[in-house]
Protein backbone atom coordinates (compact mmCIF):
# COMPACT_ATOMS: atom_id res chain seq x y z
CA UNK A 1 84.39 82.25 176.18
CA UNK A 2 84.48 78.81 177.78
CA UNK A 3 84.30 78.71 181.51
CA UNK A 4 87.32 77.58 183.59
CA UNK A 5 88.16 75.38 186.52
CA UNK A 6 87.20 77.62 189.86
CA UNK A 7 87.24 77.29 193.58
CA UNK A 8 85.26 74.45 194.78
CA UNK A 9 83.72 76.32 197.22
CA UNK A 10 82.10 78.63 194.54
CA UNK A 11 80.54 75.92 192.72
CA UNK A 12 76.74 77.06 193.98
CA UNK A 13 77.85 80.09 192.12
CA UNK A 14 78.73 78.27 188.40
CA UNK A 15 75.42 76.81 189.22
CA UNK A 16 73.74 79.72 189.65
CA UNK A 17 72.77 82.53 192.32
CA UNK A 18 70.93 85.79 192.84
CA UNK A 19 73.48 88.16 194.53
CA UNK A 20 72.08 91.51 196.06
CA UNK A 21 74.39 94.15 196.14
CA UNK A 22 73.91 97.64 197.22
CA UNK A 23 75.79 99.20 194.35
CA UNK A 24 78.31 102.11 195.55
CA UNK A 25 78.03 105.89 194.39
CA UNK A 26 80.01 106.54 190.72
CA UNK A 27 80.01 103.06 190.33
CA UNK A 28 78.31 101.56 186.82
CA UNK A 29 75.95 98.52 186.92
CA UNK A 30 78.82 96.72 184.78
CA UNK A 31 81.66 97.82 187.31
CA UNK A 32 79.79 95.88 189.61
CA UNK A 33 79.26 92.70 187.69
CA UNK A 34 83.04 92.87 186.33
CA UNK A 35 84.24 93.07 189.94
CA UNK A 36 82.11 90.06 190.96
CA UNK A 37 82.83 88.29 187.59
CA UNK A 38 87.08 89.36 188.71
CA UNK A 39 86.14 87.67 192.23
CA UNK A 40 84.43 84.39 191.29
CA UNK A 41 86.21 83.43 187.96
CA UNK A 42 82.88 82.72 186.75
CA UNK A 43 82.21 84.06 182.86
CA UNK A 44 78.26 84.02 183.07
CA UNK A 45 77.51 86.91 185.25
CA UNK A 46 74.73 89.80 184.59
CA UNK A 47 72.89 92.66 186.54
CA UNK A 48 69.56 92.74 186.76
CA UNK A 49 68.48 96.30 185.72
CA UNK A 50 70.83 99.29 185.16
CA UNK A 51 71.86 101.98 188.12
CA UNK A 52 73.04 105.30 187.07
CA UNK A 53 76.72 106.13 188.14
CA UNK A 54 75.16 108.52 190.79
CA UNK A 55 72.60 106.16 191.98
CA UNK A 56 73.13 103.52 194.53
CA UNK A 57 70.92 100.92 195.82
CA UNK A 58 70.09 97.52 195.37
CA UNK A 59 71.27 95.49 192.23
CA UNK A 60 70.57 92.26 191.23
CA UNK A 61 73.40 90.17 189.91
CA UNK A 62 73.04 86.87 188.80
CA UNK A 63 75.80 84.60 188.13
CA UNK A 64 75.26 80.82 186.11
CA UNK A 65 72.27 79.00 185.04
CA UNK A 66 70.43 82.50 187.50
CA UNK A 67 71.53 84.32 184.15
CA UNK A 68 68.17 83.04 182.50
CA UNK A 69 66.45 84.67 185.37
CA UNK A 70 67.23 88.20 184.64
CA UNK A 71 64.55 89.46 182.80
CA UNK A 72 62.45 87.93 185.46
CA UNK A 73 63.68 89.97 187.72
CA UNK A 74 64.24 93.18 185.45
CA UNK A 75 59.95 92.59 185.23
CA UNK A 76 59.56 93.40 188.91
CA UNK A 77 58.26 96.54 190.48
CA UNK A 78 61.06 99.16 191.70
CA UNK A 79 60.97 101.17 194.79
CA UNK A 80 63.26 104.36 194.67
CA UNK A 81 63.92 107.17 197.35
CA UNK A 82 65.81 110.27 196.58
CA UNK A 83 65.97 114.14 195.85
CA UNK A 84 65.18 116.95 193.22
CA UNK A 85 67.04 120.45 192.79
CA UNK A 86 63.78 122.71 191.76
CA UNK A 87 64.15 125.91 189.72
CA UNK A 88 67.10 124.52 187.38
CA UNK A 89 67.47 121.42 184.77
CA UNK A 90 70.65 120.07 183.23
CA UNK A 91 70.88 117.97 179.86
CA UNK A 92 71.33 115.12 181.75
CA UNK A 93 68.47 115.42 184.09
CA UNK A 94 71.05 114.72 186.80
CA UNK A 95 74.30 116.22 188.29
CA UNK A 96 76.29 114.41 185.68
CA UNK A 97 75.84 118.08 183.46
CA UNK A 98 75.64 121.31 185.27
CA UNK A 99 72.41 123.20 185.68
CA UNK A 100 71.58 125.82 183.55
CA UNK A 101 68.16 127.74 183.04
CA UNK A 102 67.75 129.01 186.75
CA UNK A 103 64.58 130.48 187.58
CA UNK A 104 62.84 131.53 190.91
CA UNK A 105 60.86 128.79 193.03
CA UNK A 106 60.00 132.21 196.18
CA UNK A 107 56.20 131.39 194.75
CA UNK A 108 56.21 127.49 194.67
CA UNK A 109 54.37 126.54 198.16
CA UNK A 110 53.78 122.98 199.66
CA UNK A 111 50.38 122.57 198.38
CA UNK A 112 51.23 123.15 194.86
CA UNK A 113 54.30 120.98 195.12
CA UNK A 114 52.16 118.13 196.69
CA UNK A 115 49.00 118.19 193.97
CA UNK A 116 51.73 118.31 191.27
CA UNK A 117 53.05 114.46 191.75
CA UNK A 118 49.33 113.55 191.11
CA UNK A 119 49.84 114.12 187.66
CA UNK A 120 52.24 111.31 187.07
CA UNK A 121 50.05 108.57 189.83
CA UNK A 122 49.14 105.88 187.19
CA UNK A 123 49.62 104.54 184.18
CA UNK A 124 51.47 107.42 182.14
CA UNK A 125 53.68 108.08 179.05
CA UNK A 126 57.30 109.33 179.60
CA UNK A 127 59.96 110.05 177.38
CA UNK A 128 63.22 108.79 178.49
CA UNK A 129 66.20 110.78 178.81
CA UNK A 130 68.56 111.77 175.88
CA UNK A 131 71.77 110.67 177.80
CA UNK A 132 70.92 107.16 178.09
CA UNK A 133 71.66 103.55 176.77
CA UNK A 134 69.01 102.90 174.83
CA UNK A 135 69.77 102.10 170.99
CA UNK A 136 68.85 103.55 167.94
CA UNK A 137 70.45 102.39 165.12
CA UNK A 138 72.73 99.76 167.07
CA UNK A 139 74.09 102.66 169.25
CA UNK A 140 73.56 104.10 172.61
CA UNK A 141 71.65 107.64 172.15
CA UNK A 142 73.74 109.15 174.97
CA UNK A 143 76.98 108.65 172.10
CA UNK A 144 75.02 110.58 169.77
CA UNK A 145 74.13 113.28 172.68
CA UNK A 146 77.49 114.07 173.57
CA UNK A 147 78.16 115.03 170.41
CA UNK A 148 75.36 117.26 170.08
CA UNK A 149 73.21 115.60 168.01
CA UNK A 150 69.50 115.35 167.64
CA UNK A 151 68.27 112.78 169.42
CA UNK A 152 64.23 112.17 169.31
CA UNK A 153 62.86 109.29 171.30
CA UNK A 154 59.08 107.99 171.70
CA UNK A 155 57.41 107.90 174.76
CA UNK A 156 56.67 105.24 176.32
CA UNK A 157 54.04 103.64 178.40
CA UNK A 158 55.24 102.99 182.34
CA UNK A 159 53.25 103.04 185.83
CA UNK A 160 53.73 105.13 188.72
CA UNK A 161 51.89 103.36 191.41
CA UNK A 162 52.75 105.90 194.09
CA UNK A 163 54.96 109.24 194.34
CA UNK A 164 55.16 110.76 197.67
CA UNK A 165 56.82 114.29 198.89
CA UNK A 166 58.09 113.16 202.18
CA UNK A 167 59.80 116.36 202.73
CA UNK A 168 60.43 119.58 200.69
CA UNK A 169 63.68 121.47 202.07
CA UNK A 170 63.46 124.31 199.14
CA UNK A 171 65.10 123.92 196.58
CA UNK A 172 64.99 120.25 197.53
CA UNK A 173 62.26 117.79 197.82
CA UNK A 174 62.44 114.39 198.89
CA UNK A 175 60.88 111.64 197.35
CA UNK A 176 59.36 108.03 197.31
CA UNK A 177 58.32 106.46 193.95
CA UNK A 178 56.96 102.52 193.39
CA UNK A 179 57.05 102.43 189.81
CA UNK A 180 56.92 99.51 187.18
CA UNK A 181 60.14 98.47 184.70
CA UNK A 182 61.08 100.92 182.36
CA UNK A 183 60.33 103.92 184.59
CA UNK A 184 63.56 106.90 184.29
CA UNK A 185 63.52 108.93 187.64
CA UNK A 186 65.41 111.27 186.03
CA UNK A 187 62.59 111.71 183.18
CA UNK A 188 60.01 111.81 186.07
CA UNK A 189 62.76 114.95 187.94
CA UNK A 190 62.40 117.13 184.65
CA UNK A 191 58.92 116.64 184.26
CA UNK A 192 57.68 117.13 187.48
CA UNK A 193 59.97 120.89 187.34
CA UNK A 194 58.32 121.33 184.14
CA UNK A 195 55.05 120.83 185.35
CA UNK A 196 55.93 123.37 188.08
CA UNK A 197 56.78 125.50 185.85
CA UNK A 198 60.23 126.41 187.37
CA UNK A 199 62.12 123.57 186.07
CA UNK A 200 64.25 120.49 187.86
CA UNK A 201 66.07 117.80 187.99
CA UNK A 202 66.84 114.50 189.74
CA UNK A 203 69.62 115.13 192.24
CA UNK A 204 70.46 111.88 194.07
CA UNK A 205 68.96 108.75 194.15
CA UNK A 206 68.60 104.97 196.22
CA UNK A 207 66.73 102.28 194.40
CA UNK A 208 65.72 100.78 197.82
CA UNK A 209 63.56 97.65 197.04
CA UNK A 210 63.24 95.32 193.66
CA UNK A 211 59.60 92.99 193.79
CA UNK A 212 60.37 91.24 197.10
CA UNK A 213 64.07 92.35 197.35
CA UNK A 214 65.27 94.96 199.91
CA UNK A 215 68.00 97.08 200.00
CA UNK A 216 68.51 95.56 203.33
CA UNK A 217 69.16 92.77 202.49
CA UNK A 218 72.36 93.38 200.13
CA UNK A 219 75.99 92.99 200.48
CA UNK A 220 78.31 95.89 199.66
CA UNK A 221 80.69 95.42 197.32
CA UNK A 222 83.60 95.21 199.64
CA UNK A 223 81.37 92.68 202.02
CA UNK A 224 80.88 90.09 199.32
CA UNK A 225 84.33 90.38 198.44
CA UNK A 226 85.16 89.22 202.19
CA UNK A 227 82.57 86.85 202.15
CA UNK A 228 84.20 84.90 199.03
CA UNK A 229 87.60 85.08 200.73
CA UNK A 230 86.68 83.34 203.49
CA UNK A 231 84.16 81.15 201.80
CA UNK A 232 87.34 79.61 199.50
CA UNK A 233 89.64 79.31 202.45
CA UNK A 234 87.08 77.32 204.72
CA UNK A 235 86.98 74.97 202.11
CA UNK A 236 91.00 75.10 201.39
């Protein structure tokens, strides 16, 4: 699609920029770059590493020639922050299924729940989750696990460079993970209640920090919006 005439005053834009957003709750990673792509009139616009719906947190965004920078950025380390649910899992590893498969956590104490994220410190191999968008056969495996199908994926090599338990409120724990690209929190949520034996799953999350980038420093959605408004009528 050929790129039209736009706003003088988003020209750095066409030319290329690094937006940091900090992407809302039940949001997709695309609804955000549609909504910027809606805002700026510019056609070459892509994130920087997928969010879940139910996460939120810093995305990058990159609009013009910052398009070729993307898997740059998708490269860096990722800093996350959130909570497991112990002593249920869902097919989804998240809250987008309901739990099922309850079982007691009255035995689990803080010392075992501690020692258990050492397991997964260092260079490890996960399997990713069923209900995601990676492709087999040209297709998203989460299209083929909605409909019940078998779905068998690899593991895969990723690095955990630190997991913390910065506070267990049973049957939630809170948690910091640096991890490298590729990582699934929500594979790390079911296999760290597996390896408790009492089963989990990832229950919200914040991706908080992206190689030097901080969740800080991003814009909501609805404050980049304003800041484009006012940007074009400063400039008539």
């Amino acid at each position: 699609m050929k790129q039209k005439e736009i706003h003088p005053a988003l020209q750095p834009y066409l030319e290329g920029k690094a937006i940091l957003i900090d992407k809302p709750l039940d949001w997709t990673s695309f609804d955000v770059v549609r909504k910027i792509r809606n805002i700026t009139r510019i056609i070459k616009v892509g994130h920087a590493g997928t969010l879940d719906p139910l996460a939120t947190g810093l995305l990058i965004v990159c609009t013009g020639k910052f398009t070729k920078k993307i898997n740059e950025y998708m490269g860096m380390e990722k800093e996350y922050t959130g909570t497991f649910t112990l002593g249920a899992i869902t097919p989804t590893y998240d809250l987008e299924s309901e739990p099922t498969s309850f079982c007691s956590i009255e035995h689990l104490t803080e010392a075992q729940i501690h020692q258990a994220t050492q397991q997964f410190i260092g260079r490890i191999m996960q399997v990713p989750p069923i209900h995601s968008a990676i492709k087999q056969d040209g297709k998203p495996v989460y299209l083929a696990a909605r409909k019940g199908v078998d779905v068998v994926l690899e593991p895969r090599p990723i690095t955990i460079h630190a997991f913390e338990i910065v506070k267990i409120e049973l049957p939630v724990i809170h948690f910091k993970v640096i991890c490298s690209t590729g990582t699934y929190i929500r594979s790390l949520a079911h296999d760290f209640g597996k390896a408790l034996g009492v089963g989990g799953y990832m229950s919200s999350l914040r991706r908080t920090r992206i190689g030097q980038f901080k969740v800080e420093e991003a814009q909501t959605m609805e404050g980049f919006e304003t800041a484009i408004h006012q940007l074009k009528a400063l400039e008539g």
